[in-house]
N, C-alpha and C. Protein backbone atom coordinates (compact mmCIF):
# COMPACT_ATOMS: atom_id res chain seq x y z
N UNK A 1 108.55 58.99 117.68
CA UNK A 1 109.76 59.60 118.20
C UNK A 1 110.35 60.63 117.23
N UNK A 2 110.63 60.35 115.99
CA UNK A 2 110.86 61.14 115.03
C UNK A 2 110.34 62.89 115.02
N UNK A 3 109.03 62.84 115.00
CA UNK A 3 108.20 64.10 115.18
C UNK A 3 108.65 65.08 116.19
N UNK A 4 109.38 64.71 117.35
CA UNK A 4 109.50 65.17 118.52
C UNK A 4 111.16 65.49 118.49
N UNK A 5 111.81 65.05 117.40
CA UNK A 5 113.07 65.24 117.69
C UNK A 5 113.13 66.46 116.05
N UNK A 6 112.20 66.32 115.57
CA UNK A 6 111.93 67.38 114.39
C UNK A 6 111.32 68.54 115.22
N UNK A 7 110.65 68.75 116.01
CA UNK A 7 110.08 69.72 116.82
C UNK A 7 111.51 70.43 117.44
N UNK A 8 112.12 69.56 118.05
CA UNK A 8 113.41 70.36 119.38
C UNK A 8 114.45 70.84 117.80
N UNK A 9 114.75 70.77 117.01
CA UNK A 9 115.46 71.07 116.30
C UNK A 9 114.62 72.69 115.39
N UNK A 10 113.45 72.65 115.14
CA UNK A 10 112.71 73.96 114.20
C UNK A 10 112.57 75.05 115.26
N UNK A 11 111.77 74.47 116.60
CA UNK A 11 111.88 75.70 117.36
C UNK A 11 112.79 76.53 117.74
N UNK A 12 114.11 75.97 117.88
CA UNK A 12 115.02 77.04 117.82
C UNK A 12 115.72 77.49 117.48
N UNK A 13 115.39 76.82 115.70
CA UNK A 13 115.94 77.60 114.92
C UNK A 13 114.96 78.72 114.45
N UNK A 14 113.58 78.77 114.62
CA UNK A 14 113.12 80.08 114.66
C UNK A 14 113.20 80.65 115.50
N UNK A 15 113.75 80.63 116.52
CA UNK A 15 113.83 81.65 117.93
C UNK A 15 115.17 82.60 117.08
N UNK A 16 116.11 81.65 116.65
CA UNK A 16 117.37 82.36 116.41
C UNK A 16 116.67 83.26 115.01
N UNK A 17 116.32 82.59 114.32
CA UNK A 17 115.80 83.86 112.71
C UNK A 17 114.66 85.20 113.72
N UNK A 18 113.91 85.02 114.68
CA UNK A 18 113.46 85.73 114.91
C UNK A 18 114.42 86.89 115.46
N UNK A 19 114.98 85.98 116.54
CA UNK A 19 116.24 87.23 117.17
C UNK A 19 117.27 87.67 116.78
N UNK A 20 118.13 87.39 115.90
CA UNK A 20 119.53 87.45 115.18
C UNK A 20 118.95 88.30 113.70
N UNK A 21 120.04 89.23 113.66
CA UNK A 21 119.64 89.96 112.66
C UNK A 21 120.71 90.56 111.25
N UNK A 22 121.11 89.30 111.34
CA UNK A 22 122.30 88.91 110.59
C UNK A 22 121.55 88.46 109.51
N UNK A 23 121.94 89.20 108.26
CA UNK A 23 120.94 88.85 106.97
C UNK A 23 119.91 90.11 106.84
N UNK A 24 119.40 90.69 107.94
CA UNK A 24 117.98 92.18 107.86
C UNK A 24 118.11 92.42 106.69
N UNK A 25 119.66 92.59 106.49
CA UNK A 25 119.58 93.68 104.90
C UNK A 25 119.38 93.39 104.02
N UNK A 26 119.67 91.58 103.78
CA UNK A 26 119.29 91.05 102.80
C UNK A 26 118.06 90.67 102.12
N UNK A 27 117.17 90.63 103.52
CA UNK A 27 115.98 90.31 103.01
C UNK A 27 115.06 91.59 102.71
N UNK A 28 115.66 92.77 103.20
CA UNK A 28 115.00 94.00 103.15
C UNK A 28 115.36 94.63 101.20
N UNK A 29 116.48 94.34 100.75
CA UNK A 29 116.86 94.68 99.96
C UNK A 29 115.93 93.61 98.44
N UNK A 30 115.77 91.95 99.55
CA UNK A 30 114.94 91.65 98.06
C UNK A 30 113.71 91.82 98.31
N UNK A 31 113.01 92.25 99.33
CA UNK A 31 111.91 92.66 99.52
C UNK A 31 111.58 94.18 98.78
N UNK A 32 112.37 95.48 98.42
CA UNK A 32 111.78 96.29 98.07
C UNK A 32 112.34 95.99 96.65
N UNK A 33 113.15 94.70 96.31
CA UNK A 33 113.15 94.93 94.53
C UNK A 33 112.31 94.16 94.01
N UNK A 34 111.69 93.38 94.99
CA UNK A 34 109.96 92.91 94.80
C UNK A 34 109.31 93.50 94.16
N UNK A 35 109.16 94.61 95.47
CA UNK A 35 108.44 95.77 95.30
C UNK A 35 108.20 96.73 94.27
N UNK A 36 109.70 97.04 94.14
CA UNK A 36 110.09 98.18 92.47
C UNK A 36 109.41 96.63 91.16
N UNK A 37 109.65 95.62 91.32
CA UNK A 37 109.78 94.55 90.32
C UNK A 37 108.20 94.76 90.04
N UNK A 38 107.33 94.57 90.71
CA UNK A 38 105.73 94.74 91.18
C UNK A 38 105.47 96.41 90.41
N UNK A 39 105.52 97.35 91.10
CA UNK A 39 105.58 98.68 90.43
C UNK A 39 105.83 99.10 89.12
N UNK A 40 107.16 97.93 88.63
CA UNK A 40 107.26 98.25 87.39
C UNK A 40 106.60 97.41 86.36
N UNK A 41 105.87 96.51 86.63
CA UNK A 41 104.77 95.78 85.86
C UNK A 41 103.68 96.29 85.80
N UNK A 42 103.39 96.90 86.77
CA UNK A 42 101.84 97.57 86.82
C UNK A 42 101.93 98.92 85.75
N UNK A 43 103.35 99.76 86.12
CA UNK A 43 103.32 100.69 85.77
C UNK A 43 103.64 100.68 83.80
N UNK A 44 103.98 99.35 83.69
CA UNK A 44 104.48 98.90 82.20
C UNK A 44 102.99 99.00 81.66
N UNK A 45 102.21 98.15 82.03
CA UNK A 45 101.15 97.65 81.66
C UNK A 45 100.00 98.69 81.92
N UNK A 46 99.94 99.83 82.54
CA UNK A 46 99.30 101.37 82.26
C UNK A 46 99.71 102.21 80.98
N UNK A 47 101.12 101.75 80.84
CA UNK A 47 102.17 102.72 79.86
C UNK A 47 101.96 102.39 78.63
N UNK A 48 101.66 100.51 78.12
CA UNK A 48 101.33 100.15 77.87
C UNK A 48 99.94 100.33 77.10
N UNK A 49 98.88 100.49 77.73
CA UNK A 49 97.77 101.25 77.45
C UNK A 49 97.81 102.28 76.95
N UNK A 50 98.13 103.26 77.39
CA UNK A 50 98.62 104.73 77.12
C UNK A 50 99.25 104.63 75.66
N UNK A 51 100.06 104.30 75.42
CA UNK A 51 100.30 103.84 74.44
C UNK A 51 99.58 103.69 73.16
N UNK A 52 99.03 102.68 73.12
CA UNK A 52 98.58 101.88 72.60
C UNK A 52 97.28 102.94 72.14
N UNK A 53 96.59 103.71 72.98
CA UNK A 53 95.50 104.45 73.07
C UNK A 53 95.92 106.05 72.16
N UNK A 54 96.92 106.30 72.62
CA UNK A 54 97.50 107.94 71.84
C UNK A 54 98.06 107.32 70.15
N UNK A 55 98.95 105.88 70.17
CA UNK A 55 99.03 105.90 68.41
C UNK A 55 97.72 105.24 67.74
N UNK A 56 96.78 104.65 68.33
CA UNK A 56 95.47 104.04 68.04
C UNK A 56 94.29 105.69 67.18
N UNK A 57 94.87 107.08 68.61
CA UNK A 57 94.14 107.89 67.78
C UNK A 57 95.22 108.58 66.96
N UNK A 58 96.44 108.68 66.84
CA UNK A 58 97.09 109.23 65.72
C UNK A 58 96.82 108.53 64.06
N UNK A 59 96.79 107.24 64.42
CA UNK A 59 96.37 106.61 63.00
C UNK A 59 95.04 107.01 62.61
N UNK A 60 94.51 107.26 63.37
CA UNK A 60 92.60 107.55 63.12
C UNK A 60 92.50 109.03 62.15
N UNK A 61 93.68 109.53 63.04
CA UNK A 61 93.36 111.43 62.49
C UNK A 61 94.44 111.23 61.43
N UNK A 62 94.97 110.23 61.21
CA UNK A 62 96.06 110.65 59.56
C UNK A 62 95.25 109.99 58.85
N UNK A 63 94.40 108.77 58.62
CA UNK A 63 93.56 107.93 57.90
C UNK A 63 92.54 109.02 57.88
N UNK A 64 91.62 109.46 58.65
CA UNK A 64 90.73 110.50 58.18
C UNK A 64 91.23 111.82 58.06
N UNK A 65 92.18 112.42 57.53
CA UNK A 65 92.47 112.95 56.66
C UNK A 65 92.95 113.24 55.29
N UNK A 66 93.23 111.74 54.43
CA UNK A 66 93.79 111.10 53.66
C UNK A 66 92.29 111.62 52.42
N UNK A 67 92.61 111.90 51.63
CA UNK A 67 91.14 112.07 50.47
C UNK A 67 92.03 110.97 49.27
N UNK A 68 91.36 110.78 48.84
CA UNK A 68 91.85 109.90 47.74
C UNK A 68 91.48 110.82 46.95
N UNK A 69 92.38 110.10 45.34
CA UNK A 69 92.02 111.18 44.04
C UNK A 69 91.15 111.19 43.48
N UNK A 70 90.45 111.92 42.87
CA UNK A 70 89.43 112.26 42.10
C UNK A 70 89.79 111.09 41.09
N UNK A 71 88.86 109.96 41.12
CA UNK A 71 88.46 108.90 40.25
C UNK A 71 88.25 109.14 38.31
N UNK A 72 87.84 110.50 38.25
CA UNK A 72 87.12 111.11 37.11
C UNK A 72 89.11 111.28 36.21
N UNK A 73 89.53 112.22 37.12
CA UNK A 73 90.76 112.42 36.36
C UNK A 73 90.56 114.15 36.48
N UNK A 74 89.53 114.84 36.41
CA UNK A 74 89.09 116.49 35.90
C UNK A 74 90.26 117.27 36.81
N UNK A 75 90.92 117.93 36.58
CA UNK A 75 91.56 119.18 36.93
C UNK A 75 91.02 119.89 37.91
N UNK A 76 91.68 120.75 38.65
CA UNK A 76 90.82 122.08 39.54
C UNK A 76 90.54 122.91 38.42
C-alpha cells in the first residue's frame, strides 16, 4: 500500500515542476555559473600550462647565457 500512495504524491509533483515556472531563473542562473565555474577550470589549467611552459624557457635562455669566470684568474 505504501508504494502506491508514494506514487499519487511524486507524479504530481512533477507535473507541477514540469509546468510552473516559478524558480526558471534560478535554475538557469546556477546552471550557467556551472558553466562559467567549468570554463574557468579548464581555462586555469591551459593558463596554467602556458605558464609554466614560457618561464620553464625563460630560465633556460638566462642559465644558458650565464659563462662563469675564468677559473685561471688571467685578464683580457
Amino acid at each position: 500500500m505504501m508504494p502506491q500512495r508514494t506514487n499519487d504524491t511524486i507524479i504530481p509533483l512533477l507535473r507541477r515542476l514540469a509546468i510552473e515556472t516559478d524558480g526558471q531563473d534560478l535554475i538557469e542562473y546556477a546552471l550557467l555559473t556551472t558553466f562559467i565555474g567549468f570554463a574557468g577550470a579548464a581555462g586555469w589549467n591551459l593558463m596554467q600550462t602556458g605558464l609554466g611552459t614560457a618561464y620553464n624557457s625563460y630560465i633556460n635562455a638566462v642559465w644558458s647565457m650565464w659563462e662563469p669566470a675564468d677559473p685561471v684568474g688571467g685578464g683580457a
